[in-house]
Protein backbone atom coordinates (compact mmCIF):
# COMPACT_ATOMS: atom_id res chain seq x y z
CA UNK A 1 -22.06 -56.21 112.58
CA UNK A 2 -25.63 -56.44 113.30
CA UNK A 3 -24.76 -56.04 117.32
CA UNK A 4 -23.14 -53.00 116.41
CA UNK A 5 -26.00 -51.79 114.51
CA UNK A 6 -28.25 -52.78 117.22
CA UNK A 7 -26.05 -50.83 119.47
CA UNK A 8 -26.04 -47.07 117.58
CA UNK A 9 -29.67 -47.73 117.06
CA UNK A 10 -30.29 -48.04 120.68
CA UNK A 11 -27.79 -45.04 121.14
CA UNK A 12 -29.57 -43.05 118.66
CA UNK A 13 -33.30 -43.89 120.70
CA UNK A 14 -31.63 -42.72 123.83
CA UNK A 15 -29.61 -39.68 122.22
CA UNK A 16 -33.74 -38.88 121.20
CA UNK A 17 -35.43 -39.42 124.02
CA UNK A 18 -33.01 -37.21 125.87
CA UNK A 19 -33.47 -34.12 122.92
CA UNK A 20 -36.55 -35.08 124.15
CA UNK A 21 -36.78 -34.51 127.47
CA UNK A 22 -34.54 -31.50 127.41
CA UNK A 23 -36.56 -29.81 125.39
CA UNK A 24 -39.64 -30.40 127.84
CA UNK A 25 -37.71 -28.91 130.38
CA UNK A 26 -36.53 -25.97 128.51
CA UNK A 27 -39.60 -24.94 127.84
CA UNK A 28 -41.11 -25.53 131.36
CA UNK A 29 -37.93 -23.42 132.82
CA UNK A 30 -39.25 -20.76 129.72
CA UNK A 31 -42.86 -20.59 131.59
CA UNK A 32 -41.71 -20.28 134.91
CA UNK A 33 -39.15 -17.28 134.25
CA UNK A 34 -41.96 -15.70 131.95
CA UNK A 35 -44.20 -16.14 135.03
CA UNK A 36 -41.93 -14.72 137.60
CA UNK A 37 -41.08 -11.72 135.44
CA UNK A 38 -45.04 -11.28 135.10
CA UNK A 39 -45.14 -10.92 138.71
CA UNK A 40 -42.62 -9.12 139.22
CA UNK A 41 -44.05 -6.36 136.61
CA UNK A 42 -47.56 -6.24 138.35
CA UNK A 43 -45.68 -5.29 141.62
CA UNK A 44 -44.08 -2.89 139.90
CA UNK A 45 -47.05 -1.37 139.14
CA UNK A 46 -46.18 -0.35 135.53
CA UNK A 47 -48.50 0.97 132.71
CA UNK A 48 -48.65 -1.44 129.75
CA UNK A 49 -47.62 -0.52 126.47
CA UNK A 50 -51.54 -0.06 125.60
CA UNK A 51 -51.82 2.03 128.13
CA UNK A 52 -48.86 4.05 127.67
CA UNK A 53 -50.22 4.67 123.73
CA UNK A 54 -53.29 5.61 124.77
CA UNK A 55 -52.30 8.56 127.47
CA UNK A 56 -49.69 9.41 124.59
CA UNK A 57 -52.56 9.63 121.75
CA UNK A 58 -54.44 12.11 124.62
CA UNK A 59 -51.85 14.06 125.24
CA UNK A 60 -50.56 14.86 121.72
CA UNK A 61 -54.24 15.24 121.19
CA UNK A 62 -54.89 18.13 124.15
CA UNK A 63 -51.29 19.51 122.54
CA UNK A 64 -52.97 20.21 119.37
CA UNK A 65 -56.03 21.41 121.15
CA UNK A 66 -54.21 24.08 123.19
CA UNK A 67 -51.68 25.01 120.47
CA UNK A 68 -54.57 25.79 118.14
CA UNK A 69 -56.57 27.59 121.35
CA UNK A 70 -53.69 29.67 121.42
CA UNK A 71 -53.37 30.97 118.00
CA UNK A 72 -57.31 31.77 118.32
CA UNK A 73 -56.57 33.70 121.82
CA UNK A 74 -53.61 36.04 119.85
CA UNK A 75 -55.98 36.16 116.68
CA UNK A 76 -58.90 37.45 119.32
CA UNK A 77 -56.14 39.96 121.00
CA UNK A 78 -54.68 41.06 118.10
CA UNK A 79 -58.13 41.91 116.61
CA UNK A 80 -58.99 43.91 119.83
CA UNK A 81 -56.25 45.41 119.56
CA UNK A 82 -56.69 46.54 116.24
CA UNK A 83 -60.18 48.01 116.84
CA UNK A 84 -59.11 49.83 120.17
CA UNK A 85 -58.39 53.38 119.89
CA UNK A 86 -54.57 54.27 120.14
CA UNK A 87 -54.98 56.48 123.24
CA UNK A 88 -57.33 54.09 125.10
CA UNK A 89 -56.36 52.93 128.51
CA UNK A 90 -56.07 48.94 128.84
CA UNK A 91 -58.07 47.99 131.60
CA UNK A 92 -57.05 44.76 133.62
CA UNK A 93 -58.86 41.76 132.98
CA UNK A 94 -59.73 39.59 136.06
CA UNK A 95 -56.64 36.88 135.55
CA UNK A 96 -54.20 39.99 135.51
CA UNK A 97 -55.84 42.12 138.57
CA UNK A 98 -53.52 42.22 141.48
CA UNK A 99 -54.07 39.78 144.40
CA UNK A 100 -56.03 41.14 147.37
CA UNK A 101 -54.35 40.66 150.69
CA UNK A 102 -55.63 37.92 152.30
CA UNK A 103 -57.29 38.66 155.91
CA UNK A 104 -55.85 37.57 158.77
CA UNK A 105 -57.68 35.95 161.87
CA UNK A 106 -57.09 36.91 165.07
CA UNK A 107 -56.65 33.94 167.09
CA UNK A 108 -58.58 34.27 170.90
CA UNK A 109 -55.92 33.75 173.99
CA UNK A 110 -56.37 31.33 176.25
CA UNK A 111 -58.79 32.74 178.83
CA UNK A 112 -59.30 35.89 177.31
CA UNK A 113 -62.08 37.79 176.14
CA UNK A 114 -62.63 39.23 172.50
C-alpha cells in the first residue's frame, strides 16, 4: 500500500508540474499572438479608439456649431427680409453673382511672332 501511495503521489507531482508548464506556455503563445496582432495593426495604419473619440467629440462639436450658425443666418435673413420694402429689388450678394468667364491665353506658335 504505501508503494502505491508513493506512486499517485509521484503521479500527482508530475500531473502538476505539467499544469505547470502548460500554463507557462499558454501564456507565452498569449504574448506572442497579442504581439503579432499589434504589429499587424500599426501597419495597418489604424486610428485608435482614443483617437477615433476624439475626431468624433470635434465633429459632433462643429455639427452643433454650424447647425446653430444656421438658424442665426435664417434669423438674420428673415429679419432683412422683414424690414425690406415689398417692391424692393434683391440685389445679388457676392456668393450668388454669376461666374465671370475665365480668360483664355493665347498660346505663341512655334517660331512665330505675337
Amino acid at each position: 500500500m504505501v508503494g502505491d501511495r508513493r506512486l499517485f503521489d509521484d503521479m500527482a507531482r508530475v500531473a502538476s508540474g505539467a499544469a505547470v508548464a502548460l500554463g507557462g506556455i499558454r501564456s507565452r503563445m498569449e504574448g506572442e499572438l497579442r504581439d503579432q496582432v499589434e504589429r499587424l495593426l500599426q501597419r495597418m495604419n489604424l486610428v485608435t479608439r482614443e483617437e477615433h473619440e476624439v475626431v468624433a467629440a470635434l465633429a459632433a462639436k462643429a455639427r452643433t456649431e454650424q447647425e446653430a450658425l444656421a438658424r442665426r443666418v435664417a434669423a438674420l435673413e428673415a429679419k432683412l427680409a422683414a424690414t425690406r420694402p415689398s417692391g424692393a429689388t434683391r440685389r445679388r450678394s457676392g456668393a450668388e453673382q454669376p461666374l465671370a468667364r475665365p480668360k483664355t491665353v493665347r498660346s505663341r506658335a512655334p517660331g512665330g511672332k505675337h
